[in-house]
N, C-alpha and C. Protein backbone atom coordinates (compact mmCIF):
# COMPACT_ATOMS: atom_id res chain seq x y z
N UNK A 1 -12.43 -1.40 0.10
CA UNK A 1 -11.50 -1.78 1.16
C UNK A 1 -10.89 -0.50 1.71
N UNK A 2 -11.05 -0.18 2.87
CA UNK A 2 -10.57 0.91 3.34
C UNK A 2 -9.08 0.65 4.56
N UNK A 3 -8.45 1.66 4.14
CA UNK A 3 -7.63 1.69 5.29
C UNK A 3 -7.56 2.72 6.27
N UNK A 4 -7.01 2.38 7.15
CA UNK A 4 -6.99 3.56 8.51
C UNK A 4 -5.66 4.30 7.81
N UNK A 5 -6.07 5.79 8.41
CA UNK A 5 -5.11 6.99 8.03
C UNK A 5 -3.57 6.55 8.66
N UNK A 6 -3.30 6.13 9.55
CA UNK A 6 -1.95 5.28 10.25
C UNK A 6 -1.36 4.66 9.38
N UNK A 7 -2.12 3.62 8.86
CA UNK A 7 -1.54 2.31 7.33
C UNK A 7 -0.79 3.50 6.64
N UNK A 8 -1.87 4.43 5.98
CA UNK A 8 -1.09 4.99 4.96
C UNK A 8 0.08 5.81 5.45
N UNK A 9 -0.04 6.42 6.26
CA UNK A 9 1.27 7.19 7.00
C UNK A 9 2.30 6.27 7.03
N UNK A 10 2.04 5.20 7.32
CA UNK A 10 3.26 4.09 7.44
C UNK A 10 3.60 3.64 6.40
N UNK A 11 2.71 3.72 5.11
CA UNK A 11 2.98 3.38 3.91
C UNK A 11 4.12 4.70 3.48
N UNK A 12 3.63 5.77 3.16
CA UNK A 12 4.25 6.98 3.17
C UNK A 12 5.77 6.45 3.55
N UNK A 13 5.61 6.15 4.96
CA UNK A 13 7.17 6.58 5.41
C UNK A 13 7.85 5.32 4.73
N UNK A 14 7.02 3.45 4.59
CA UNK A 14 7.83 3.11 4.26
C UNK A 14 8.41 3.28 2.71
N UNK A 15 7.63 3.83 1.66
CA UNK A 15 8.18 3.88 0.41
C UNK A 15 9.10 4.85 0.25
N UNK A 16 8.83 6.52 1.27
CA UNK A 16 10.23 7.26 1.00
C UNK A 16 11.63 6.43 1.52
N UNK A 17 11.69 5.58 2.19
CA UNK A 17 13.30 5.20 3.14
C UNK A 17 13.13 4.07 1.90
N UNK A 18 12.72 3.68 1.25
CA UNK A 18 13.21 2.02 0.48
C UNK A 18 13.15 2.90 -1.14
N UNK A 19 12.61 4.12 -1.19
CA UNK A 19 12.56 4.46 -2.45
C UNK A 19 12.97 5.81 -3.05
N UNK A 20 13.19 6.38 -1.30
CA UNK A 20 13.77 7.78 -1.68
C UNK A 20 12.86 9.12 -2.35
N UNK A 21 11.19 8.42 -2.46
CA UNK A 21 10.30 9.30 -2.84
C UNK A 21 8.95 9.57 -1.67
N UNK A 22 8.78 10.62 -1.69
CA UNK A 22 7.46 11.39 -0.98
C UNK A 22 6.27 11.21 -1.65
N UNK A 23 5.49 10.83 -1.21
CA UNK A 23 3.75 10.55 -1.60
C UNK A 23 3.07 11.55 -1.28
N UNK A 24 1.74 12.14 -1.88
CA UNK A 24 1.37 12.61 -1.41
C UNK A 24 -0.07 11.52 -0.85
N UNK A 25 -0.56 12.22 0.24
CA UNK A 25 -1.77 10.69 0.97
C UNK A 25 -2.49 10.43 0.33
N UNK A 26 -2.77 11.26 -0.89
CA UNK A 26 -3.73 10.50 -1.50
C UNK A 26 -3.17 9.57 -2.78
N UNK A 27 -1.98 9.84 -3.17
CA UNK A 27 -1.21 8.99 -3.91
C UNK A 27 -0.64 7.63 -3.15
N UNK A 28 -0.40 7.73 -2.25
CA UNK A 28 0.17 7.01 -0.80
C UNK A 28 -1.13 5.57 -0.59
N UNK A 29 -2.08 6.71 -0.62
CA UNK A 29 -3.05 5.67 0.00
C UNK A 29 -3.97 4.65 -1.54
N UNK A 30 -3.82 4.90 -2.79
CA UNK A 30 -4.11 4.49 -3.67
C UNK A 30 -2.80 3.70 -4.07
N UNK A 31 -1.85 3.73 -3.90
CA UNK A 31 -0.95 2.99 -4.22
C UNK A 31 -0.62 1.93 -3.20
N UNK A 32 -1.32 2.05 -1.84
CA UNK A 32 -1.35 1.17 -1.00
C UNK A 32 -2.34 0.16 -1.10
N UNK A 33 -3.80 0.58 -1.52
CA UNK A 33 -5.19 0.12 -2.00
C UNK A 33 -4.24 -1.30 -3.16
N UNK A 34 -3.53 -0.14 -4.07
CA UNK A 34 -3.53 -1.42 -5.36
C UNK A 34 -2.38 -2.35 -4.77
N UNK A 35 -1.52 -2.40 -3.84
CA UNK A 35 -0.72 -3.26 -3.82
C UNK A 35 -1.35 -4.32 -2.33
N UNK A 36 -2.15 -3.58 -1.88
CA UNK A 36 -2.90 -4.57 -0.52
C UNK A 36 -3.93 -5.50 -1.61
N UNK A 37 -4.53 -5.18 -2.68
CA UNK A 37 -5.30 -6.07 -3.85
C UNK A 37 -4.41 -6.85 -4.18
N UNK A 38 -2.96 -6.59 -5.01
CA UNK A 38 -2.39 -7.40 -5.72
C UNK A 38 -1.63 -8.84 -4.82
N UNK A 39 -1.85 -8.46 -3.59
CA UNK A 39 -1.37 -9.37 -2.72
C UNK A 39 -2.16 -10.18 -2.05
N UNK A 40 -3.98 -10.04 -2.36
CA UNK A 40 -4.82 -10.74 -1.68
C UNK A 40 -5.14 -11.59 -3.25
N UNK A 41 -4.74 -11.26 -4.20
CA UNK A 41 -5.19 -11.63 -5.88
C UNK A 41 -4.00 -13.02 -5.30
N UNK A 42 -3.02 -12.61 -5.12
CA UNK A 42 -1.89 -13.38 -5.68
C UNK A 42 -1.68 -14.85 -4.53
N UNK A 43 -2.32 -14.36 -3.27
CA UNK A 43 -1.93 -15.40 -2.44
C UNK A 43 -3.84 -15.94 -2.44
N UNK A 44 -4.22 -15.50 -3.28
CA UNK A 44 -5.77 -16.65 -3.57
C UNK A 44 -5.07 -17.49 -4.35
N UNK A 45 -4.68 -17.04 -5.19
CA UNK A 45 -4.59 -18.01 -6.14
C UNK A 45 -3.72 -19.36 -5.96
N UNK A 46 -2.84 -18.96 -5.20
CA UNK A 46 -1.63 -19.90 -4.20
C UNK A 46 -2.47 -20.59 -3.34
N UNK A 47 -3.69 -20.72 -2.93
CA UNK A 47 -4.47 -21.14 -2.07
C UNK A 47 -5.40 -22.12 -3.07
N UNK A 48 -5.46 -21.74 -4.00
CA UNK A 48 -6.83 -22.42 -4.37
C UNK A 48 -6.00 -24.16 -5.27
C-alpha cells in the first residue's frame, strides 16, 4: 500500500501539533502505513 509523499507530509505535520514530536519521513511514513492498516483491519471487521 503506498502513499503519496503529500499524505506523509501531512502526517508529519499532523502528529508534531497533536504530539509535539518531529518524524523523520521515513518514520512518518511507516507509522502512517501501520495506522492506515489498523484502521482498514478494524472497520472490516465492523463490516463483516
Amino acid at each position: 500500500m503506498g502513499l503519496s509523499p503529500q499524505s506523509i507530509q501531512e502526517f508529519q505535520e499532523i502528529y508534531k501539533t497533536e504530539l509535539g514530536e518531529e518524524l523523520s519521513y521515513e518514520e512518518a511514513e511507516k507509522q502512517a502505513k501501520d495506522f492506515l492498516n489498523l484502521y482498514l483491519i478494524t472497520t472490516q471487521q465492523k463490516n463483516d
